[in-house]
PDB file of N, CA and C in Angstrom:
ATOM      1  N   UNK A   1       9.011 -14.770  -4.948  1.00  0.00           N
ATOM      2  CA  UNK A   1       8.200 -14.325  -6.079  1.00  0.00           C
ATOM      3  C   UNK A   1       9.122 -13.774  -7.157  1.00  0.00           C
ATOM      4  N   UNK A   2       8.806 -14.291  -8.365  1.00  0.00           N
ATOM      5  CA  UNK A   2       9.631 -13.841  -9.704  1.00  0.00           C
ATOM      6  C   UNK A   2       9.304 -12.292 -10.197  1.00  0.00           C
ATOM      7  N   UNK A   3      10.429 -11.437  -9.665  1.00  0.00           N
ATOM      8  CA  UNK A   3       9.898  -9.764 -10.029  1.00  0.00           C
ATOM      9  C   UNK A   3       9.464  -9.571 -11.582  1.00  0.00           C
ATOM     10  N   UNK A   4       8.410  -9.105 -11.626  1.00  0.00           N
ATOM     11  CA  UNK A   4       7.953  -8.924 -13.665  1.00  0.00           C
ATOM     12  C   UNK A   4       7.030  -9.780 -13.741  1.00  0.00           C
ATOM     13  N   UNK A   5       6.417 -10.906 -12.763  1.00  0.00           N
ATOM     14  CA  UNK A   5       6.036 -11.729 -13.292  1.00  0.00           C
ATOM     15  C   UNK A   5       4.793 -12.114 -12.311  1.00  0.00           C
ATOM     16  N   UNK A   6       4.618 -10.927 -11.544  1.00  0.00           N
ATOM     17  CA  UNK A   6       3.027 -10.889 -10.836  1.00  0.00           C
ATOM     18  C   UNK A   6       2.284 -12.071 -10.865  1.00  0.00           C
ATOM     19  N   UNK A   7       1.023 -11.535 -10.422  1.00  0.00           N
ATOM     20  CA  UNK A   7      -0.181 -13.075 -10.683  1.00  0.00           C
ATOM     21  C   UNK A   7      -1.223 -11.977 -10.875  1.00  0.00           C
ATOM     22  N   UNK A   8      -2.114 -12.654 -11.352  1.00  0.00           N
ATOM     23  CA  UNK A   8      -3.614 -11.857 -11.637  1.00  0.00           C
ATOM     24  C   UNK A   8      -4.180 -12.716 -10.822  1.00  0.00           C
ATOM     25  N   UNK A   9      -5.391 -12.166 -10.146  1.00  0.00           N
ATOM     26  CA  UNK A   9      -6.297 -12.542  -9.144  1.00  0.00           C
ATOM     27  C   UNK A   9      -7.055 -11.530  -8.511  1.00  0.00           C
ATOM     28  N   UNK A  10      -7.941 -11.918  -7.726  1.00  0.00           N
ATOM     29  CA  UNK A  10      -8.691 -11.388  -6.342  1.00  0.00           C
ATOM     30  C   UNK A  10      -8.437 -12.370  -5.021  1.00  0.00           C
ATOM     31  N   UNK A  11      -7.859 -11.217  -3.973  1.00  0.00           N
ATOM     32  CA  UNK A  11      -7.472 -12.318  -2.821  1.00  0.00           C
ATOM     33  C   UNK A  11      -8.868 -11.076  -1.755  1.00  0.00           C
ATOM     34  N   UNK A  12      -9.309 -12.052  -1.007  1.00  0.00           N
ATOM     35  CA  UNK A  12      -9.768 -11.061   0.081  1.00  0.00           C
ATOM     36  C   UNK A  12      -9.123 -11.794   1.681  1.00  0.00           C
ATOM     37  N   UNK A  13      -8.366 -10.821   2.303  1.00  0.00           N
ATOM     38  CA  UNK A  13      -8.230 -11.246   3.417  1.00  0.00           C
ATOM     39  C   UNK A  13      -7.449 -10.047   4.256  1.00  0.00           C
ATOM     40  N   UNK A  14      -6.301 -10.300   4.923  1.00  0.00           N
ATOM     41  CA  UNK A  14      -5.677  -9.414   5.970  1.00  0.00           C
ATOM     42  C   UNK A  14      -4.446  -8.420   5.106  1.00  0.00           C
ATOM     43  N   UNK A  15      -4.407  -7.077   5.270  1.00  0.00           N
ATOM     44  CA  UNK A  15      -3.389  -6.651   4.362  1.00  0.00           C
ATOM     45  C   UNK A  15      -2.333  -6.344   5.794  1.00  0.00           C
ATOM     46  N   UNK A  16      -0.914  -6.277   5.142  1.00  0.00           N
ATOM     47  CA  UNK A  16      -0.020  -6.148   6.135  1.00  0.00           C
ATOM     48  C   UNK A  16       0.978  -5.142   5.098  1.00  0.00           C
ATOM     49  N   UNK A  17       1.591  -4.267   5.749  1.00  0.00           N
ATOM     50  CA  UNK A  17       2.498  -3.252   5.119  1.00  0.00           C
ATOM     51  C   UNK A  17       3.588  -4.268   5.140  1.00  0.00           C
ATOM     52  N   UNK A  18       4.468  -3.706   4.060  1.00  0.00           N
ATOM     53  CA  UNK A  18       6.147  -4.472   3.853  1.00  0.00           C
ATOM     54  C   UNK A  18       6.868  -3.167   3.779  1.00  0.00           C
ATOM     55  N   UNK A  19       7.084  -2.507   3.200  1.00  0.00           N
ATOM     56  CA  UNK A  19       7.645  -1.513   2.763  1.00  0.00           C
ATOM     57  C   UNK A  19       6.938  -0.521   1.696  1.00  0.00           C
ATOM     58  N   UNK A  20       7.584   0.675   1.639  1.00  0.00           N
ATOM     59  CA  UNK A  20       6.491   1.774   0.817  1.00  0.00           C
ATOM     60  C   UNK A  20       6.045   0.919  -0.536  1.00  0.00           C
ATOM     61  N   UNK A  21       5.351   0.985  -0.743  1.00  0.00           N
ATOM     62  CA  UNK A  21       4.589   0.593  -2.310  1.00  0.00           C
ATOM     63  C   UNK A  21       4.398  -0.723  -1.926  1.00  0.00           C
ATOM     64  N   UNK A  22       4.697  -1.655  -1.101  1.00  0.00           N
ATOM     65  CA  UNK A  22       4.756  -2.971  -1.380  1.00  0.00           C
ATOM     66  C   UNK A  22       4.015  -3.788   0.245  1.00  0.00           C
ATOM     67  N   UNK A  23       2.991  -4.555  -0.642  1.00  0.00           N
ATOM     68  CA  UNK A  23       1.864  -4.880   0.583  1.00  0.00           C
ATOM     69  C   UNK A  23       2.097  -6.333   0.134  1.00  0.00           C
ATOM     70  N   UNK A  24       1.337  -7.499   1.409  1.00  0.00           N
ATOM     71  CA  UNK A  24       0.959  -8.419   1.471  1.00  0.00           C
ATOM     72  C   UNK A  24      -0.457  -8.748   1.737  1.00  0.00           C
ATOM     73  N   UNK A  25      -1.176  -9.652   1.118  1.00  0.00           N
ATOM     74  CA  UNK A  25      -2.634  -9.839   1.035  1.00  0.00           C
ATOM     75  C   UNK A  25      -2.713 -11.502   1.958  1.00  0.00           C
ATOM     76  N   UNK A  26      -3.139 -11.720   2.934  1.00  0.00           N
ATOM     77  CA  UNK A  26      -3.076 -13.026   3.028  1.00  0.00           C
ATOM     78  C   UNK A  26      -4.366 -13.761   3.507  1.00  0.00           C
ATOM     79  N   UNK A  27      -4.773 -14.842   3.106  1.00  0.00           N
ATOM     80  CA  UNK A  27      -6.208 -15.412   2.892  1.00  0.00           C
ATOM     81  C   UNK A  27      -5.970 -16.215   4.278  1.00  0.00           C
ATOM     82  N   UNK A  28      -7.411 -16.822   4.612  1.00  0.00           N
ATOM     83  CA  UNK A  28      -7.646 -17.827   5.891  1.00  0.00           C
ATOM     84  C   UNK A  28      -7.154 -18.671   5.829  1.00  0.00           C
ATOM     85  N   UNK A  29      -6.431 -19.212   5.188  1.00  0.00           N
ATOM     86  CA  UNK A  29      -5.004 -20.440   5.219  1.00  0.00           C
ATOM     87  C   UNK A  29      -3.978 -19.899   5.459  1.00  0.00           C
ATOM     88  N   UNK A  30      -3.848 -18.397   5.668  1.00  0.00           N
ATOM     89  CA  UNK A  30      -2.546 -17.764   5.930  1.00  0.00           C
ATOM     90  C   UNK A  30      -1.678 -17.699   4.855  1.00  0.00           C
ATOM     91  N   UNK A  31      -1.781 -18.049   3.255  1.00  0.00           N
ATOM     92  CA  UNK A  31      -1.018 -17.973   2.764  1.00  0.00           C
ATOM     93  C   UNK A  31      -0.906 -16.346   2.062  1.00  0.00           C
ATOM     94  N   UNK A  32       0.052 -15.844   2.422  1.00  0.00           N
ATOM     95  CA  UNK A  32       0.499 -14.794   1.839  1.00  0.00           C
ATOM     96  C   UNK A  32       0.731 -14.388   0.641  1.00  0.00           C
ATOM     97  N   UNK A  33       0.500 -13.215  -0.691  1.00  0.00           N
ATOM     98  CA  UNK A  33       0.328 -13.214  -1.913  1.00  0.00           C
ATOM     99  C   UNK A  33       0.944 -11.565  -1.647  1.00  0.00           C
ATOM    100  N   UNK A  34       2.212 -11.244  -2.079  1.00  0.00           N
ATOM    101  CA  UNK A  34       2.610 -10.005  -2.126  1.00  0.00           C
ATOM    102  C   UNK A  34       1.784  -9.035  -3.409  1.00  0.00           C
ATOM    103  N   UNK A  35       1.722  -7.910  -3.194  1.00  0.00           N
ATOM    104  CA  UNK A  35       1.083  -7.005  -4.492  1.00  0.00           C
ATOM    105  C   UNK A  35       2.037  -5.348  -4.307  1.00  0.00           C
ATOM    106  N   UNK A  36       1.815  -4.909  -5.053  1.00  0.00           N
ATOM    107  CA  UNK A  36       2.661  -3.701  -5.442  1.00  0.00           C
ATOM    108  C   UNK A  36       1.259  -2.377  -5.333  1.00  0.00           C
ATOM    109  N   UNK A  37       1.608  -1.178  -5.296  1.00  0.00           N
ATOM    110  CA  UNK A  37       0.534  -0.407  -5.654  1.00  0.00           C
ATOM    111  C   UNK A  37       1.291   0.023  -6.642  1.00  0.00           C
ATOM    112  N   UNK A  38       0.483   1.195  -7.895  1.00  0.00           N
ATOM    113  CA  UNK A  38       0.893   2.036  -8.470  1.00  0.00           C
ATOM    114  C   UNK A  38      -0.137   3.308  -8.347  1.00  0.00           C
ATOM    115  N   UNK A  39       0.369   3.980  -9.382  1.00  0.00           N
ATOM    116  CA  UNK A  39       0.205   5.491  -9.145  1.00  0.00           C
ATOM    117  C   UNK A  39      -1.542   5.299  -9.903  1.00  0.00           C
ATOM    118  N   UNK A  40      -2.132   4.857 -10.108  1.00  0.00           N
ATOM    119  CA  UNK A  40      -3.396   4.511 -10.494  1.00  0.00           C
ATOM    120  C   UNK A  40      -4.403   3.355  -9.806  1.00  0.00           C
ATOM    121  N   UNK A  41      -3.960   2.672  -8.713  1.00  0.00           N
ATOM    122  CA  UNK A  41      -4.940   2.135  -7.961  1.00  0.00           C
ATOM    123  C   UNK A  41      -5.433   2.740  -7.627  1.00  0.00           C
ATOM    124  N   UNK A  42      -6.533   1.737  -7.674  1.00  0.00           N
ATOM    125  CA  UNK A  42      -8.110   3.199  -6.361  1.00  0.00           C
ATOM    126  C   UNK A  42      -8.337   2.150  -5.363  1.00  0.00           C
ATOM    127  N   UNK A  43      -8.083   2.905  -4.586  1.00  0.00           N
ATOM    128  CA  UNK A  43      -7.829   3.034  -3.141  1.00  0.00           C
ATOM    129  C   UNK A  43      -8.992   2.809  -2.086  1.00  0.00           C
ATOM    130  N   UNK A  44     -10.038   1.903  -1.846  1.00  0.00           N
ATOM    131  CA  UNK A  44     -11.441   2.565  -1.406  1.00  0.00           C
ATOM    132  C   UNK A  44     -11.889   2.294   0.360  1.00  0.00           C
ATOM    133  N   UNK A  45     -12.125   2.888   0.870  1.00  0.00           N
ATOM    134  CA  UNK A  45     -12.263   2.847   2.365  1.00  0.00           C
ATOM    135  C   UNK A  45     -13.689   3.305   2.444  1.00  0.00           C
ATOM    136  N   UNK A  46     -14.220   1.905   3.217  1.00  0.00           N
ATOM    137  CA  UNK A  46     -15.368   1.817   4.415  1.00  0.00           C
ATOM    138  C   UNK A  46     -15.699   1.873   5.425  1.00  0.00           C
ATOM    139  N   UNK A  47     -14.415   2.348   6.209  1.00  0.00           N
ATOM    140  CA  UNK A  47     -13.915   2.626   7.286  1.00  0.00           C
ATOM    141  C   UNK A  47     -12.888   2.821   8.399  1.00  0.00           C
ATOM    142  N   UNK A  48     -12.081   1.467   7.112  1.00  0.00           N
ATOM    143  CA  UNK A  48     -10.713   0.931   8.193  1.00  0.00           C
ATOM    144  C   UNK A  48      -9.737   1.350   6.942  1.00  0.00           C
ATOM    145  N   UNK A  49      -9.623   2.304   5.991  1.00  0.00           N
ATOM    146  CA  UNK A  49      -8.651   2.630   5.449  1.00  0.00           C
ATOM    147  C   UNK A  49      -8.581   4.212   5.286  1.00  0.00           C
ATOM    148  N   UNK A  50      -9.658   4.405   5.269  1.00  0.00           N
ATOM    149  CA  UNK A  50     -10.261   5.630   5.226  1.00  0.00           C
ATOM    150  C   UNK A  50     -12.088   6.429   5.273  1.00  0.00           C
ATOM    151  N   UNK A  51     -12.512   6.798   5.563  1.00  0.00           N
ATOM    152  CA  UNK A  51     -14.299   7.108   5.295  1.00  0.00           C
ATOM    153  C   UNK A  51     -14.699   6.474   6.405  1.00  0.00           C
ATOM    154  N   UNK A  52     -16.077   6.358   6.214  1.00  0.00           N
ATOM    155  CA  UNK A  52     -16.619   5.225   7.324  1.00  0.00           C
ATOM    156  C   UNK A  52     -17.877   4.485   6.515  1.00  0.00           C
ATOM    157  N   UNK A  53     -18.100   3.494   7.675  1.00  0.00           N
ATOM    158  CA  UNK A  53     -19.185   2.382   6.929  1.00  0.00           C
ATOM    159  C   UNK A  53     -20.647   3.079   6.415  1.00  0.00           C
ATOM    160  N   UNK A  54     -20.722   4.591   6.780  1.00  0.00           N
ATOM    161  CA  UNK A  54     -22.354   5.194   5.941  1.00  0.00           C
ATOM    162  C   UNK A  54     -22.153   5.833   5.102  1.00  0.00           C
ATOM    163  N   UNK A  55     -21.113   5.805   3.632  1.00  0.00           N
ATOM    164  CA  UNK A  55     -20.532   6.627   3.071  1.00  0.00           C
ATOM    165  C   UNK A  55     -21.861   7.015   2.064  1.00  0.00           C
ATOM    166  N   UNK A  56     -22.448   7.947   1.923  1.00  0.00           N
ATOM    167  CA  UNK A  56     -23.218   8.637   0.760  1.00  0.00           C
ATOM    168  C   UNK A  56     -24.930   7.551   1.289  1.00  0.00           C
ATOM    169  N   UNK A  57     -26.132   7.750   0.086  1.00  0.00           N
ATOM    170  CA  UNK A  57     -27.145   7.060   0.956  1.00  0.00           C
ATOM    171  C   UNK A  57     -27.021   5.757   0.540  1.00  0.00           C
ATOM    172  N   UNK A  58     -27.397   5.005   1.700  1.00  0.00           N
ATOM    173  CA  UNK A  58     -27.736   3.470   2.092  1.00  0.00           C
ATOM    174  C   UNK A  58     -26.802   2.813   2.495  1.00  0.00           C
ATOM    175  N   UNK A  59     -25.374   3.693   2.139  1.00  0.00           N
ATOM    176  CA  UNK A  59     -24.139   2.998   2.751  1.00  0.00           C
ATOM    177  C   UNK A  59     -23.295   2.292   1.812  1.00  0.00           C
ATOM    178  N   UNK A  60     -23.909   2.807   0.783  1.00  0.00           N
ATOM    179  CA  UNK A  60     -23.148   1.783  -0.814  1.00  0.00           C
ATOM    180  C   UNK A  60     -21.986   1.987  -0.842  1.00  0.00           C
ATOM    181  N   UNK A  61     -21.696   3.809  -1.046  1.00  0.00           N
ATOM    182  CA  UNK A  61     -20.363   4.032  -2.027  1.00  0.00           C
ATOM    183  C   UNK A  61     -19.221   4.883  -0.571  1.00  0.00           C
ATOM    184  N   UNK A  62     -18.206   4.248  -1.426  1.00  0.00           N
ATOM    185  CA  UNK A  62     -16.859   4.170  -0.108  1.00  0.00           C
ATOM    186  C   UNK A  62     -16.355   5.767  -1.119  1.00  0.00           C
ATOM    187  N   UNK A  63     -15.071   6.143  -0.122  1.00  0.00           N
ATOM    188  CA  UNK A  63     -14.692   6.785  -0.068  1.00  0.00           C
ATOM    189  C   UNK A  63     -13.052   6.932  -0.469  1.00  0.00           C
ATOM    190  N   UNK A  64     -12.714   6.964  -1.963  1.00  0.00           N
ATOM    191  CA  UNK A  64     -11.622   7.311  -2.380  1.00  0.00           C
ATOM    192  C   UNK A  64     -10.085   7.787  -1.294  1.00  0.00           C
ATOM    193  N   UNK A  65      -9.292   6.793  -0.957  1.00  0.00           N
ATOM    194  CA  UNK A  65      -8.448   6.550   0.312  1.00  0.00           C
ATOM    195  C   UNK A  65      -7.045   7.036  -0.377  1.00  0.00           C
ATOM    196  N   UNK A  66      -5.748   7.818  -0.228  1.00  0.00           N
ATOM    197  CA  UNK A  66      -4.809   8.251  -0.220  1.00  0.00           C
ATOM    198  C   UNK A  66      -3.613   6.854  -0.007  1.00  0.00           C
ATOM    199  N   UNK A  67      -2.423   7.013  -0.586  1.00  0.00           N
ATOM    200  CA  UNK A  67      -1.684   5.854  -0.801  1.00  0.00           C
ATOM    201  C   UNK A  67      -0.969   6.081   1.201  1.00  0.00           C
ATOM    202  N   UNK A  68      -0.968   7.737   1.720  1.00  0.00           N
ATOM    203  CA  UNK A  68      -0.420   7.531   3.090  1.00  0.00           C
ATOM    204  C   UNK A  68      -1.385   6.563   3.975  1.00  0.00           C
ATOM    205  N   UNK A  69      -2.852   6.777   3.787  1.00  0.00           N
ATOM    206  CA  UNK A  69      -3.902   6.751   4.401  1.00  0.00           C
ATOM    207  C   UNK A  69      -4.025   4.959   4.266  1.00  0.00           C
ATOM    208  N   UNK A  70      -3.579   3.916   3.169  1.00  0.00           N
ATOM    209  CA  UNK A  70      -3.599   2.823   2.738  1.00  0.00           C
ATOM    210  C   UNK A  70      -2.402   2.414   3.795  1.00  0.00           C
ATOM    211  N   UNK A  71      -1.190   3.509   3.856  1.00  0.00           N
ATOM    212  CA  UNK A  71       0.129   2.915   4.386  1.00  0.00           C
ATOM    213  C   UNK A  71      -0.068   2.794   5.937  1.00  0.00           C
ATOM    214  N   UNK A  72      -0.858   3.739   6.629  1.00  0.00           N
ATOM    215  CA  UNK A  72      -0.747   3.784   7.610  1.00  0.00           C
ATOM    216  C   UNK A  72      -1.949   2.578   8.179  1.00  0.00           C
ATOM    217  N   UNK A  73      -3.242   2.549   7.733  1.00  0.00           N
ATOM    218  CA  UNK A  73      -3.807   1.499   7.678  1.00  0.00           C
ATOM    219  C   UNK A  73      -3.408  -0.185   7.673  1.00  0.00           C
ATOM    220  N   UNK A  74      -2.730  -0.182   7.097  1.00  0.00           N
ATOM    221  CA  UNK A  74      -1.998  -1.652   6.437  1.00  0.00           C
ATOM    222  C   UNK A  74      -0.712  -1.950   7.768  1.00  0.00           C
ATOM    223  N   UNK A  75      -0.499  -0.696   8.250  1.00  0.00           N
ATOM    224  CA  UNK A  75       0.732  -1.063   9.531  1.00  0.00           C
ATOM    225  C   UNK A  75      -0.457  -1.550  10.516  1.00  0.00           C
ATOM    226  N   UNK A  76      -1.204  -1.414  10.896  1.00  0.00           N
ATOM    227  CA  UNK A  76      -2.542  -1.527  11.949  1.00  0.00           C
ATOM    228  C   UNK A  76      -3.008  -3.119  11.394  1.00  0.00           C
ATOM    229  N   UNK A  77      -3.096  -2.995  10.678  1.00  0.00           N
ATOM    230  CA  UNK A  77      -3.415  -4.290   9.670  1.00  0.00           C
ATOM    231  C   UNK A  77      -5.298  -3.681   9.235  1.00  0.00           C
ATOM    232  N   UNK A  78      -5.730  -4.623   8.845  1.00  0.00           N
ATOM    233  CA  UNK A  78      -6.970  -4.571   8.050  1.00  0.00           C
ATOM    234  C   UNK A  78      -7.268  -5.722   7.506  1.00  0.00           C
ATOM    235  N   UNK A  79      -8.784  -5.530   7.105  1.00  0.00           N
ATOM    236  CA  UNK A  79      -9.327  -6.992   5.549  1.00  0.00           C
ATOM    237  C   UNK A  79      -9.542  -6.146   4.942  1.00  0.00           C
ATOM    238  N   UNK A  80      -9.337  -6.747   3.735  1.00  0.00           N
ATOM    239  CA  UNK A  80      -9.578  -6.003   2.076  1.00  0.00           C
ATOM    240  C   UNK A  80      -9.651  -7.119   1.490  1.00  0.00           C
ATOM    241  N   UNK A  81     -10.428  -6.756   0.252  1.00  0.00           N
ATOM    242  CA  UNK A  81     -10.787  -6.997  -0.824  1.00  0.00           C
ATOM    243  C   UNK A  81      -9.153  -6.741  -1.988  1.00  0.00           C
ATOM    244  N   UNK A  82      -8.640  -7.791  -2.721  1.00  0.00           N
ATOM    245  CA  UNK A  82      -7.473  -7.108  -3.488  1.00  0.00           C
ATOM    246  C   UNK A  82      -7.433  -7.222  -4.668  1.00  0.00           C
ATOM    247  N   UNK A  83      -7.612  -6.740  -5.850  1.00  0.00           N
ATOM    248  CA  UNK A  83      -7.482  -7.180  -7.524  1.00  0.00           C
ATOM    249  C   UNK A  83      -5.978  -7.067  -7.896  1.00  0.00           C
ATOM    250  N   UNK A  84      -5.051  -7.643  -8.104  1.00  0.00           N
ATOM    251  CA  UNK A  84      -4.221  -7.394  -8.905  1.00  0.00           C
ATOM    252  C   UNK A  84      -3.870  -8.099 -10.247  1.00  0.00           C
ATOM    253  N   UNK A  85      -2.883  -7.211 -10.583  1.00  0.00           N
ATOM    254  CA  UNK A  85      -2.818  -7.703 -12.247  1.00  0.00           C
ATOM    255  C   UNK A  85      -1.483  -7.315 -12.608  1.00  0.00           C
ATOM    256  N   UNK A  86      -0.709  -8.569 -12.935  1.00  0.00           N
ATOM    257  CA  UNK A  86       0.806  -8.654 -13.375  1.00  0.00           C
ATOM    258  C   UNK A  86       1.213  -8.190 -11.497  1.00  0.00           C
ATOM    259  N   UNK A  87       0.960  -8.455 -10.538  1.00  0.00           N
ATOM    260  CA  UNK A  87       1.417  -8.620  -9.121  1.00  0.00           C
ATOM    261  C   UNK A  87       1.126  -7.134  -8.856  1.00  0.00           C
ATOM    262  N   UNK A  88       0.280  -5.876  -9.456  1.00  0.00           N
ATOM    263  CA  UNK A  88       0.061  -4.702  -9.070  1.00  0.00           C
ATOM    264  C   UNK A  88      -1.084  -4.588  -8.922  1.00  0.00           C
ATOM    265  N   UNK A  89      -1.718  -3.957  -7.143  1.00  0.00           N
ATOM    266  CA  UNK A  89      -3.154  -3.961  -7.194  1.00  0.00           C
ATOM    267  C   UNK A  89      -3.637  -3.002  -8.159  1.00  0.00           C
ATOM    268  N   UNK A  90      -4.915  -3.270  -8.873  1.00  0.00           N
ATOM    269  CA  UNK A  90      -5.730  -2.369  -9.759  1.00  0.00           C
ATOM    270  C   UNK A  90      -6.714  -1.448  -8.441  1.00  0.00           C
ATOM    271  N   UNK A  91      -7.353  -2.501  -7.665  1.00  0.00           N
ATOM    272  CA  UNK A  91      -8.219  -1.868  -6.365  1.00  0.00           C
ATOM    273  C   UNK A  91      -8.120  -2.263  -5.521  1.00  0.00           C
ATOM    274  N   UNK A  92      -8.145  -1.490  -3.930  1.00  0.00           N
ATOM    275  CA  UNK A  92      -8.169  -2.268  -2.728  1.00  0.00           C
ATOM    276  C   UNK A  92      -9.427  -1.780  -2.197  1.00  0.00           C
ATOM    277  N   UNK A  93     -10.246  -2.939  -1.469  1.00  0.00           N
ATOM    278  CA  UNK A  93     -11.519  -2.090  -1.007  1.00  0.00           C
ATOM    279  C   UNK A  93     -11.466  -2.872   0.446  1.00  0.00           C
ATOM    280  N   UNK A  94     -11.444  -2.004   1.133  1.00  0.00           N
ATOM    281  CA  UNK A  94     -11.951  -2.721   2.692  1.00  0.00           C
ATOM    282  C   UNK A  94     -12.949  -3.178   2.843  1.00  0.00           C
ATOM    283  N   UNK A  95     -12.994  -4.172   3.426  1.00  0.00           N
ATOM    284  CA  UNK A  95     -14.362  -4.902   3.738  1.00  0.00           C
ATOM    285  C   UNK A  95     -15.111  -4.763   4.659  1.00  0.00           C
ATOM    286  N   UNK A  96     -14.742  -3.310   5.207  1.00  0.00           N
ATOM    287  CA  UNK A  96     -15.735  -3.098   6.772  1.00  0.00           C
ATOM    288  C   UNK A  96     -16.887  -3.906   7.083  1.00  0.00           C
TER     289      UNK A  96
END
């Protein structure tokens, strides 16, 4: 991947830790799509990143997740939901 030169998209699939700040998103073909966090992603957990699946009533709204709480998650692995833009996620939302 060309550093500076990201991709914009939504991937939903398996996140895997690489190193601090720096995740992999990879879809049911297995192809892998690296993303970056910054100091302004929001972070959102339904259960498997942080919170759980009955967050507030009916179960709508998730629960604002910590960049340790994303790191330690992402070593375990997980599915998420991923937006990024210029190769930095904007949001990660688990897909409990």
């Amino acid at each position: 991947m060309d550093k500076g030169k990201g991709v914009d998209g939504t991937w939903f699939g398996h996140v895997s830790y690489l190193a601090p700040g720096k995740y992999t998103v990879s879809d049911m073909k297995g192809v892998e799509q690296q993303f970056l966090l910054a100091e302004d992603t929001e972070i959102w957990g339904y259960g498997d990143i942080c919170g759980d699946t009955s967050t507030d009533e009916g179960g709508q709204g998730g629960t604002e997740c910590t960049e340790i709480e994303l790191e330690d998650a992402a070593k375990k692995g997980f599915s998420a939901e991923v937006v990024s833009s210029k190769g930095i996620a904007t949001t990660i939302r688990d897909d409990h």
